[in-house]
Each structure stands twice: as C-alpha cells, then as structure tokens.
Protein backbone atom coordinates (compact mmCIF):
# COMPACT_ATOMS: atom_id res chain seq x y z
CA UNK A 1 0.00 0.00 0.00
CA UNK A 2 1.45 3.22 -0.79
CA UNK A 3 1.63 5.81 1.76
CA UNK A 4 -0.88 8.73 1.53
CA UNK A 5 0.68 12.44 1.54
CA UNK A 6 -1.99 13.55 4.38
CA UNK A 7 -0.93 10.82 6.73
CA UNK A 8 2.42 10.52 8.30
CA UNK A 9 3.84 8.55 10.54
CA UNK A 10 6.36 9.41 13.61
CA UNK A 11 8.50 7.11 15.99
CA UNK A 12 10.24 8.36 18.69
CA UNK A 13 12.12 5.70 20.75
CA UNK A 14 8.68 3.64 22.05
CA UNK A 15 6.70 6.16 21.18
CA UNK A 16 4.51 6.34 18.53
CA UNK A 17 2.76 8.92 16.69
CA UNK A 18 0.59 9.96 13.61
CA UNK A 19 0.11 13.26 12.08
CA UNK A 20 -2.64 13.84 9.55
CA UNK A 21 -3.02 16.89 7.15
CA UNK A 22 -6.68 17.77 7.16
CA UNK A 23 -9.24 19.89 5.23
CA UNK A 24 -11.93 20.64 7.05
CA UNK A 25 -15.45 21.31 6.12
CA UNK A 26 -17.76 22.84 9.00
CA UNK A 27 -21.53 23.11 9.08
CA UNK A 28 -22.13 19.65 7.26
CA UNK A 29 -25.47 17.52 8.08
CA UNK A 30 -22.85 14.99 9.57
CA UNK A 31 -19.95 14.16 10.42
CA UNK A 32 -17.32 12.13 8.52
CA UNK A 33 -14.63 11.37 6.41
CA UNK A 34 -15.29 12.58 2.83
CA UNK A 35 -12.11 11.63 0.96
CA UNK A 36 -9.11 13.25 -0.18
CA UNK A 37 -8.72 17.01 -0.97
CA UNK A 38 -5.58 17.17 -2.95
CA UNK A 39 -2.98 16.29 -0.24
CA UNK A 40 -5.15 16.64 2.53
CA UNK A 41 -7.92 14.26 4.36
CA UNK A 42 -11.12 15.91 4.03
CA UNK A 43 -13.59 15.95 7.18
CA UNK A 44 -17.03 17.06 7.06
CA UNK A 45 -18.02 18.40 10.56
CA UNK A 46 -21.35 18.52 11.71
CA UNK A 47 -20.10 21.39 14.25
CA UNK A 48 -20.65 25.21 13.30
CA UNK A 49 -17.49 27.23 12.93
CA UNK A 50 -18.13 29.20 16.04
CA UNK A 51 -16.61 29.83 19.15
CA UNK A 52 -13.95 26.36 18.86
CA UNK A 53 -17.01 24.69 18.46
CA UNK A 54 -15.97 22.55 14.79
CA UNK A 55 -11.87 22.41 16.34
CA UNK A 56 -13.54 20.46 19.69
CA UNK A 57 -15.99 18.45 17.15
CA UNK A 58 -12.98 17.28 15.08
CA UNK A 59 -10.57 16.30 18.21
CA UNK A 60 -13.67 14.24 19.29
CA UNK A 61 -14.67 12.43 16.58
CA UNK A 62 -10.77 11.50 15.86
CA UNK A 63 -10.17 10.64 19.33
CA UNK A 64 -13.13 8.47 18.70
CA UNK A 65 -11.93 6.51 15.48
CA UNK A 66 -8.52 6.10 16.76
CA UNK A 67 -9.77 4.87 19.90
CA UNK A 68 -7.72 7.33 22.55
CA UNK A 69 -8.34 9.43 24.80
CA UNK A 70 -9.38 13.20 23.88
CA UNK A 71 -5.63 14.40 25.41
CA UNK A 72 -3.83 11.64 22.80
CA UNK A 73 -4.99 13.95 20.00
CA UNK A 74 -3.78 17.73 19.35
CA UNK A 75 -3.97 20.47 17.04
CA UNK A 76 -1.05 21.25 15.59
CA UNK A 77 -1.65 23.89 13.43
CA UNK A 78 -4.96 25.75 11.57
CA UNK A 79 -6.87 26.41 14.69
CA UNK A 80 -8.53 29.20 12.44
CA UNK A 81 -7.92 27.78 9.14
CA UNK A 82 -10.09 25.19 7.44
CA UNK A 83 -6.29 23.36 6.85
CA UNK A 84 -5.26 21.62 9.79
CA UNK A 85 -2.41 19.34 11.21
CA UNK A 86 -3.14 16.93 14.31
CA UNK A 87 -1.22 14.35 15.57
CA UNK A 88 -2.76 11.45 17.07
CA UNK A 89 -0.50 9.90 19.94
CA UNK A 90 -0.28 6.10 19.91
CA UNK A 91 -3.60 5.16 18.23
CA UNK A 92 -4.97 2.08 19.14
CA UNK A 93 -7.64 1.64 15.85
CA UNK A 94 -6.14 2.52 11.90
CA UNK A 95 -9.59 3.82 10.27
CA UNK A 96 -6.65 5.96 8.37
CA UNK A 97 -5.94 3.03 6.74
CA UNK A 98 -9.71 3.01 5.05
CA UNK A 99 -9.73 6.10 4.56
C-alpha cells in the first residue's frame, strides 16, 4: 500500500505517533470522512465554525476513530484555518488506513 501524503507517521524511541493533514469542512449535516482534498484528508463536521465549536468536534470524533483518549490527539496547526495538522498519539484503531 502506498503511503498517503496527508498521513504521516512518527517514531520516537517507544513512542509512537501519527500526524494527519486535514481539510476541514464545518456546518455539514454529519460528520465524517469525505475523501481526499488534494494532499489533505477531508472531514465534514457537523459542528458550526463558532466559538472552537468545529476544532472540539474534530478532536472528538478523531479521538473516537482512533480509539484514545481526547488528550492523545492535538492540534497542531490551523486552529482558524479550514487546513489543519493533528497528531494522534499512539492510536490504538487505523480507520486511516480506510480512509
């Protein structure tokens, strides 16, 4: 499988992280995964872009698929932007790898 240019994968000694370029799309009817936007993941978020309100929505819902805890999962960069970076601190699911 070849590697996609929004995912990428760090290693640090044990530790293991991985760091997804996003595209996010606030105010959709739901939330979800909605395929790739040039080099980025796109994500549809149910969440208005208001007050933090979509940035909280998308830490949620990845802390969700990857199966960690809300703190495993940070913005990196974009909090205003609709392009994002967050790294995702030793997930324990791979729905990246469906994605």
């Amino acid at each position: 499988m070849a590697d996609a240019p929004w995912r990428r994968e760090e290693r640090e000694g044990a530790a293991h992280a991985l760091v997804l370029t996003l595209h996010v799309q606030p105010g959709a009817k739901r939330t979800e995964v909605a395929g790739v936007h040039g080099d980025a993941l796109k994500v549809r978020l149910a969440a208005p872009p208001v007050d933090g309100k979509a940035n909280a929505a998308l830490l949620r819902y990845l802390s969700d698929a990857f199966g960690v805890p809300q703190r495993a999962v940070t913005l990196v960069r974009g909090e205003t932007s609709r392009q994002k970076t967050v790294r995702v601190t030793a997930p324990r699911l791979r729905p990246d790898r469906e994605w």
